[in-house]
N, C-alpha and C. Protein backbone atom coordinates (compact mmCIF):
# COMPACT_ATOMS: atom_id res chain seq x y z
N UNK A 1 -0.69 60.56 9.82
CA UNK A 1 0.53 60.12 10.44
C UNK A 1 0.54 58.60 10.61
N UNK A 2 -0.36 57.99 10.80
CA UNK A 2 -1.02 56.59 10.72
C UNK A 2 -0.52 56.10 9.59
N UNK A 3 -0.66 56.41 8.78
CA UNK A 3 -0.17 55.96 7.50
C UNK A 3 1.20 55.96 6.99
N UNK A 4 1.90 56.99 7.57
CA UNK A 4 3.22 56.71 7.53
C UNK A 4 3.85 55.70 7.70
N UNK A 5 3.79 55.14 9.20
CA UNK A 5 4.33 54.45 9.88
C UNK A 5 4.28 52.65 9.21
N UNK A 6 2.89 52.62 8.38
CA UNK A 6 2.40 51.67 7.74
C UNK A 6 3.34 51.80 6.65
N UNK A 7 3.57 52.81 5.77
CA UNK A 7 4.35 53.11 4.82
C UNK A 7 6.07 52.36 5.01
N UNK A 8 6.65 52.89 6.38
CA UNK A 8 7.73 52.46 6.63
C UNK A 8 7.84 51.29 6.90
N UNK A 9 6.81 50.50 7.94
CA UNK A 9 6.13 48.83 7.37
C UNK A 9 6.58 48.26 6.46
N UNK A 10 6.21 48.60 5.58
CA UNK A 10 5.85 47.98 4.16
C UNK A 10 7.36 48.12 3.70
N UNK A 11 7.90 48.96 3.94
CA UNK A 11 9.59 49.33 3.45
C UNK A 11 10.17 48.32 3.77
N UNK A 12 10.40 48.10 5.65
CA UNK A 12 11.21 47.22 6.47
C UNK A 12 10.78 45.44 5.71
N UNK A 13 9.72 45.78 5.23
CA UNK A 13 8.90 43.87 5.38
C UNK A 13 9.45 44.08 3.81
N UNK A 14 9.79 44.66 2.67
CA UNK A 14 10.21 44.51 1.61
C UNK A 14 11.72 44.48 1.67
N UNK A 15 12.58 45.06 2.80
CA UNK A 15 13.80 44.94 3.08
C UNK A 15 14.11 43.33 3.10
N UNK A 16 13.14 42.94 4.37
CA UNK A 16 13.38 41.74 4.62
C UNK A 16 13.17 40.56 3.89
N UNK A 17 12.74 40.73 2.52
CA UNK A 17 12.25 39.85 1.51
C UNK A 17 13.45 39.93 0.87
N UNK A 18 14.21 40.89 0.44
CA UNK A 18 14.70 41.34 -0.41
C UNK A 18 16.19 40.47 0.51
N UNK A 19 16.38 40.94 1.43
CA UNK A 19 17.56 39.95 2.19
C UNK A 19 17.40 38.71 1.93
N UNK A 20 16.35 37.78 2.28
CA UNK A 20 15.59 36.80 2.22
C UNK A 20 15.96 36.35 0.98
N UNK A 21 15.69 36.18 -0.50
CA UNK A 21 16.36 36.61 -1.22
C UNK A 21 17.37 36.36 -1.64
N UNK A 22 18.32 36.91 -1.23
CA UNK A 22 19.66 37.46 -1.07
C UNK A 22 20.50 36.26 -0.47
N UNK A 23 20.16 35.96 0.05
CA UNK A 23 20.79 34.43 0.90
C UNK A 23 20.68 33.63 0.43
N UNK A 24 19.19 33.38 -0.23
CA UNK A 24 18.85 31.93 -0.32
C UNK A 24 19.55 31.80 -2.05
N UNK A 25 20.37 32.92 -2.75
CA UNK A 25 20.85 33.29 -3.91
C UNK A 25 19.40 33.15 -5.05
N UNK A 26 18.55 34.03 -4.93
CA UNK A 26 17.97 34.25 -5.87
C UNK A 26 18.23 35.65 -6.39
N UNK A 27 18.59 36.29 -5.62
CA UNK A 27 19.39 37.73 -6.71
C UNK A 27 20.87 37.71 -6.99
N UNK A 28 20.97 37.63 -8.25
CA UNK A 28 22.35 37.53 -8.97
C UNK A 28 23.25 38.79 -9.74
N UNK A 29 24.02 38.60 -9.70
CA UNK A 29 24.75 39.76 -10.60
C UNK A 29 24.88 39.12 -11.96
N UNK A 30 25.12 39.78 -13.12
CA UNK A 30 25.96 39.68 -14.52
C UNK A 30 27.26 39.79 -14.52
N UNK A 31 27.79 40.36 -13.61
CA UNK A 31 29.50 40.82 -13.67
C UNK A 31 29.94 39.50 -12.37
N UNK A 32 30.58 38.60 -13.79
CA UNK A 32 31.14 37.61 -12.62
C UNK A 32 31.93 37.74 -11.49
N UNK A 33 32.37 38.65 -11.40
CA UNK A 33 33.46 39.28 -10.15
C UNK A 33 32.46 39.74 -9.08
N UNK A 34 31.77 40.66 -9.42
CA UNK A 34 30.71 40.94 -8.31
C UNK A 34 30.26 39.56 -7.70
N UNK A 35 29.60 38.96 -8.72
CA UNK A 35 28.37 37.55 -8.17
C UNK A 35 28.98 36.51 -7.53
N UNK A 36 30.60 36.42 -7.82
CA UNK A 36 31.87 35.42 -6.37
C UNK A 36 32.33 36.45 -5.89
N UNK A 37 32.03 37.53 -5.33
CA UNK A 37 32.12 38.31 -3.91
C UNK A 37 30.68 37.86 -3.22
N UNK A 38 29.95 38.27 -4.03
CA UNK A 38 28.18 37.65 -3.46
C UNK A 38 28.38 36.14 -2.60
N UNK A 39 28.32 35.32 -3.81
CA UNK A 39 28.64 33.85 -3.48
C UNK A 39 29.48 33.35 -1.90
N UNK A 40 30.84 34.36 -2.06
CA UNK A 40 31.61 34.27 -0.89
C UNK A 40 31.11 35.15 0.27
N UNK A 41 30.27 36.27 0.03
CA UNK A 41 29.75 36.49 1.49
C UNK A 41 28.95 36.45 2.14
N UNK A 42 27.64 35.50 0.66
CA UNK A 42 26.53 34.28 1.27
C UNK A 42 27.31 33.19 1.94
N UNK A 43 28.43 32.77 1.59
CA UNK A 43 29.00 31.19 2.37
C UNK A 43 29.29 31.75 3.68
N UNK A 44 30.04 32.86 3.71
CA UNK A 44 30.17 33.39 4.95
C UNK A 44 29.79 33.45 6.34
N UNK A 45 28.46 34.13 5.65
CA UNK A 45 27.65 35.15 6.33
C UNK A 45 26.53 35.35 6.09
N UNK A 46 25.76 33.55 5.50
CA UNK A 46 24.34 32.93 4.97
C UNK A 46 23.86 32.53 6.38
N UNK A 47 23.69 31.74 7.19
CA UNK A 47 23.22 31.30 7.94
C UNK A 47 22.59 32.51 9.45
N UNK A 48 23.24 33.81 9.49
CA UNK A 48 23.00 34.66 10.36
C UNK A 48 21.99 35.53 9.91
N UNK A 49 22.23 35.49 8.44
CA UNK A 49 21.44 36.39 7.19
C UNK A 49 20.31 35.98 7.34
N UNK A 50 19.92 34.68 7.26
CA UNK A 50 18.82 34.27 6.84
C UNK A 50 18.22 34.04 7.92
N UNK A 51 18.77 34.03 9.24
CA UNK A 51 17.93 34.28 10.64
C UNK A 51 17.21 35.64 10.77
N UNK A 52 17.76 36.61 10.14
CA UNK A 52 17.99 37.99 10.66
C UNK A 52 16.87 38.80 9.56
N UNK A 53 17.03 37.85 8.68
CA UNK A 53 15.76 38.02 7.52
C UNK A 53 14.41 37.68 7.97
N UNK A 54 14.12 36.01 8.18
CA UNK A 54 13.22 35.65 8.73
C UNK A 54 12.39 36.17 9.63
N UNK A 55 13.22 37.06 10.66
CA UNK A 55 12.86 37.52 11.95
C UNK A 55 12.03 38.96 11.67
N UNK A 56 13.07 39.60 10.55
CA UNK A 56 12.61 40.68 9.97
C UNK A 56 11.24 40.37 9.25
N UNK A 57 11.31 39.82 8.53
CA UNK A 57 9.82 39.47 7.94
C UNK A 57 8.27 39.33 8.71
N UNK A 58 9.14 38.01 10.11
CA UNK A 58 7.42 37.72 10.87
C UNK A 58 7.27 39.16 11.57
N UNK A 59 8.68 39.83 12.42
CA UNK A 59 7.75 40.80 12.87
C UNK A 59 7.14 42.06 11.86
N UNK A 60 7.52 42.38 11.13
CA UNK A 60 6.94 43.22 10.41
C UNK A 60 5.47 42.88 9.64
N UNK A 61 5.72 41.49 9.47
CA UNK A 61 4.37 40.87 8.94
C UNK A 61 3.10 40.81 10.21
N UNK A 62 3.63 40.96 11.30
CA UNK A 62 2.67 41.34 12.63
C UNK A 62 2.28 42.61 12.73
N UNK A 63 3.80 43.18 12.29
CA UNK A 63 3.23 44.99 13.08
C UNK A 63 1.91 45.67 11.92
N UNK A 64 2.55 44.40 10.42
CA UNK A 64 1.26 45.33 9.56
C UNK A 64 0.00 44.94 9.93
N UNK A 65 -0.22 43.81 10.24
CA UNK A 65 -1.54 43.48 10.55
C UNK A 65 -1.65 44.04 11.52
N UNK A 66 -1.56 44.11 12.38
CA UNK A 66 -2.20 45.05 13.73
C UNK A 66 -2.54 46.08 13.60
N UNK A 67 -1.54 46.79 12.54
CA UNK A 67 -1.57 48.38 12.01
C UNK A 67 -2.80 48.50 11.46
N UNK A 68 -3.15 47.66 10.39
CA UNK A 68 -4.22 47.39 9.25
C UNK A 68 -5.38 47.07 10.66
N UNK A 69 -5.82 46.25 11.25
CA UNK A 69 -6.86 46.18 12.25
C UNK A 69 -6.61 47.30 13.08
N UNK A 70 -5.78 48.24 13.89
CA UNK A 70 -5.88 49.38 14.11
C UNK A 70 -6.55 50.32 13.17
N UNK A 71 -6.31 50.59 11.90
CA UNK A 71 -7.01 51.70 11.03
C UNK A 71 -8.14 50.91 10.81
N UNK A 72 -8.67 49.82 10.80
CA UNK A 72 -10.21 49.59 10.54
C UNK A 72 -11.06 50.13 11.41
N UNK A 73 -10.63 49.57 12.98
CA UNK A 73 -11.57 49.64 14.05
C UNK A 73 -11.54 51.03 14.49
C-alpha cells in the first residue's frame, strides 16, 4: 500500500512538470488553431499557471523524498 501512494507521487510531480511545461510554451500543437487557443490561454492564464505548477512540483518533490526515506528506514 506504501507503494501506491509513491506511485500517485510520481503521477502528481509528472502532472506538475507537464503544466510547468505548458506555460513556459514548450508543448506545442501542429494544428494552428489549437496552438492560438494555447498561446491565448497561456497570455491569460500564464502567470497563476506557473505559480500553481511550481508549488505542485516542490511539494511533491518533498512528499517523494520523505516517502523514499520512509521505505528505507
Amino acid at each position: 500500500m506504501e507503494y501506491l501512494g509513491l506511485v500517485f507521487e510520481i503521477i502528481f510531480l509528472a502532472i506538475g512538470v507537464y503544466l510547468y511545461l505548458f506555460v513556459r510554451g514548450f508543448i506545442t500543437q501542429k494544428d494552428l488553431g489549437k496552438q492560438a487557443k494555447m498561446d491565448e490561454f497561456r497570455k491569460e492564464n500564464g502567470w497563476w499557471l506557473r505559480l500553481a505548477a511550481i508549488a505542485l512540483i516542490s511539494v511533491m518533490t518533498i512528499n517523494i523524498a520523505l516517502h523514499i526515506q520512509q521505505l528505507l528506514v
